[in-house]
Protein backbone atom coordinates (compact mmCIF):
# COMPACT_ATOMS: atom_id res chain seq x y z
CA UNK A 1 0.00 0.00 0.00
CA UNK A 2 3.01 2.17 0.57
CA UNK A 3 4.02 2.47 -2.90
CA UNK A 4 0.87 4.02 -3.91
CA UNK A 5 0.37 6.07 -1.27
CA UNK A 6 4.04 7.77 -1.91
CA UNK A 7 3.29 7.66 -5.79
CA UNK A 8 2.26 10.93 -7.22
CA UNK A 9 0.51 8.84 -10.35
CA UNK A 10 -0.86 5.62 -10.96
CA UNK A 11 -0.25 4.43 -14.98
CA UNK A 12 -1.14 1.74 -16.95
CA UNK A 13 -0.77 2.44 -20.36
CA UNK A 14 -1.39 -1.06 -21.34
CA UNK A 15 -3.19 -1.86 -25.43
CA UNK A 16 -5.34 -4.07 -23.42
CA UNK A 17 -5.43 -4.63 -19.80
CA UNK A 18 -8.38 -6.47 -17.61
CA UNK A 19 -10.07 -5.06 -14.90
CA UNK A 20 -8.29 -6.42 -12.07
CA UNK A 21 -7.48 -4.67 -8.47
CA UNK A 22 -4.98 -2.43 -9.20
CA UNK A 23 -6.74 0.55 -10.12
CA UNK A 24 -9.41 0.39 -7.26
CA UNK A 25 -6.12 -0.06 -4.99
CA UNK A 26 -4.62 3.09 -6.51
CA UNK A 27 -7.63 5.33 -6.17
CA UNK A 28 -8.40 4.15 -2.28
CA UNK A 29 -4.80 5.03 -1.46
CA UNK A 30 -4.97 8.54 -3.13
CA UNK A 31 -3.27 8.17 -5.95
CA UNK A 32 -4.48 10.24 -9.22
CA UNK A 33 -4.49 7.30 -11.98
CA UNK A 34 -3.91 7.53 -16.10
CA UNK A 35 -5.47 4.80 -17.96
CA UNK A 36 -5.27 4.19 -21.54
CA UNK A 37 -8.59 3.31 -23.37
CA UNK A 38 -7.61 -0.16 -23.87
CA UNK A 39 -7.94 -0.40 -20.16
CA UNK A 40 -11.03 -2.25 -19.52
CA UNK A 41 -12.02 0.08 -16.15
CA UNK A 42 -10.75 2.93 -18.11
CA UNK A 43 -14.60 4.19 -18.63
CA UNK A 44 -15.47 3.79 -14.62
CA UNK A 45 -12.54 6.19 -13.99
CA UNK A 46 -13.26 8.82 -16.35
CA UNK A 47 -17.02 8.88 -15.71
CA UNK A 48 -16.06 9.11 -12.00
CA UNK A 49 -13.87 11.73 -12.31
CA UNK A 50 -10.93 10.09 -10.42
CA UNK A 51 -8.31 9.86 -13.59
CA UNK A 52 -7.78 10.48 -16.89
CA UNK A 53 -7.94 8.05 -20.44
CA UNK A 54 -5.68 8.41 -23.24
CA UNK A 55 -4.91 6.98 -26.53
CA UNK A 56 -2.93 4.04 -26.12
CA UNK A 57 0.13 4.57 -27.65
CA UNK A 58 0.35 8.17 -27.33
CA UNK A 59 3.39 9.67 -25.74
CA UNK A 60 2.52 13.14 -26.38
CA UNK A 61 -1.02 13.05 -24.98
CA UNK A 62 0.39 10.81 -21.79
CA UNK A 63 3.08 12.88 -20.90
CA UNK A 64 0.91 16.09 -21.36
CA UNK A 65 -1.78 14.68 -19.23
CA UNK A 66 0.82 13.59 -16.64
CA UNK A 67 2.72 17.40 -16.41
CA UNK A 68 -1.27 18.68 -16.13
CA UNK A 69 -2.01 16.42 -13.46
CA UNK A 70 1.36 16.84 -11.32
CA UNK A 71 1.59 20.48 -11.82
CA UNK A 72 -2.32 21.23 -10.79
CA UNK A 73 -2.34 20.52 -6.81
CA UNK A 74 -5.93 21.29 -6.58
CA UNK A 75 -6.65 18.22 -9.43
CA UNK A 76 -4.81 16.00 -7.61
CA UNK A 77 -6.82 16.61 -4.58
CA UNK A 78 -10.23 16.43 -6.38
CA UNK A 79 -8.98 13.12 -8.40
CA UNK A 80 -7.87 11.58 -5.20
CA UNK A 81 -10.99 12.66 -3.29
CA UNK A 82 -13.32 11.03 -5.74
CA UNK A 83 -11.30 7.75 -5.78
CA UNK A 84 -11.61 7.59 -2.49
CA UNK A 85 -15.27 7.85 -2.56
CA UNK A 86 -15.90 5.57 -5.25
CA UNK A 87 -13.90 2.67 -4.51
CA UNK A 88 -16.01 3.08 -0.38
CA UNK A 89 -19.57 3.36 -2.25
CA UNK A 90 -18.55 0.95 -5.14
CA UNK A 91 -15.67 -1.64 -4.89
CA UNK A 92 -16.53 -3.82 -1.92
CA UNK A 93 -15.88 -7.49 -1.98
CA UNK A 94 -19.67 -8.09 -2.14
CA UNK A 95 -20.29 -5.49 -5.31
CA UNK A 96 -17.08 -6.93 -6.96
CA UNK A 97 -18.54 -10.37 -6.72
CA UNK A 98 -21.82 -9.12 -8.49
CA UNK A 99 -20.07 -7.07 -10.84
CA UNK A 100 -17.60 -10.10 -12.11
CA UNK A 101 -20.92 -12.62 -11.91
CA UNK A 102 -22.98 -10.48 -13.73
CA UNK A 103 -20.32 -9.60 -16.79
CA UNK A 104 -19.76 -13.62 -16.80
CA UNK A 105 -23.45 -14.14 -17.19
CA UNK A 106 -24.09 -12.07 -20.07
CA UNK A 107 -21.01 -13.32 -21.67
CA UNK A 108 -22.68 -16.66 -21.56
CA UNK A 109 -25.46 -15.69 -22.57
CA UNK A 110 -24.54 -13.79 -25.88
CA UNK A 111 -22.60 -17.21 -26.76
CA UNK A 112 -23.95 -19.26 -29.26
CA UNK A 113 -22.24 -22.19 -27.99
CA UNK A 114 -20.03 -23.25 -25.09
CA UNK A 115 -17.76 -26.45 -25.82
């Protein structure tokens, strides 16, 4: 938990990357996050207003949004403060669960065939 706490940005600027833990780790510990849009969570985060998307494969448009972020205090506080409250009113074990269950469920369901 340390390392996110004394990071000034979380990143993943992944071409495709799951939804996993990470993020919902980042954002509870403070930590303003970057996503790329192949990051599957990368929507939750910018509609909740606790980090930023960007093209994958982008330099320019990362390292802008990164100077913007770490040069505006006040957006780091506001990023971090919604994180916070999302991940408390969103990402407990319980609401994970459902979340996972119901993406597997309509994945089943919009298959044609499971061998």
């Amino acid at each position: 938990w340390s390392l996110y706490r004394d990071s000034d940005l979380f990143i993943i600027p992944s071409k495709d990357e799951g939804f996993g833990n990470v993020v919902p780790e980042a954002a509870i510990n403070k930590t303003p996050i970057i996503l790329s849009d192949g990051c599957a969570i990368a929507p939750i985060v910018k509609k909740n207003g606790f980090g930023e998307i960007v093209p994958y494969d982008n330099v320019k448009i990362m390292s802008d949004t990164m100077y913007i972020i770490l040069s505006d205090e006040t957006l780091r506080k506001i990023m971090s403060e919604k994180g916070v409250e999302f991940v408390l009113k969103n990402w407990t074990w319980v609401k994970s669960t459902d979340i996972l269950l119901d993406v597997y469920t309509k994945s089943l369901s919009n298959s044609t065939s499971i061998k």
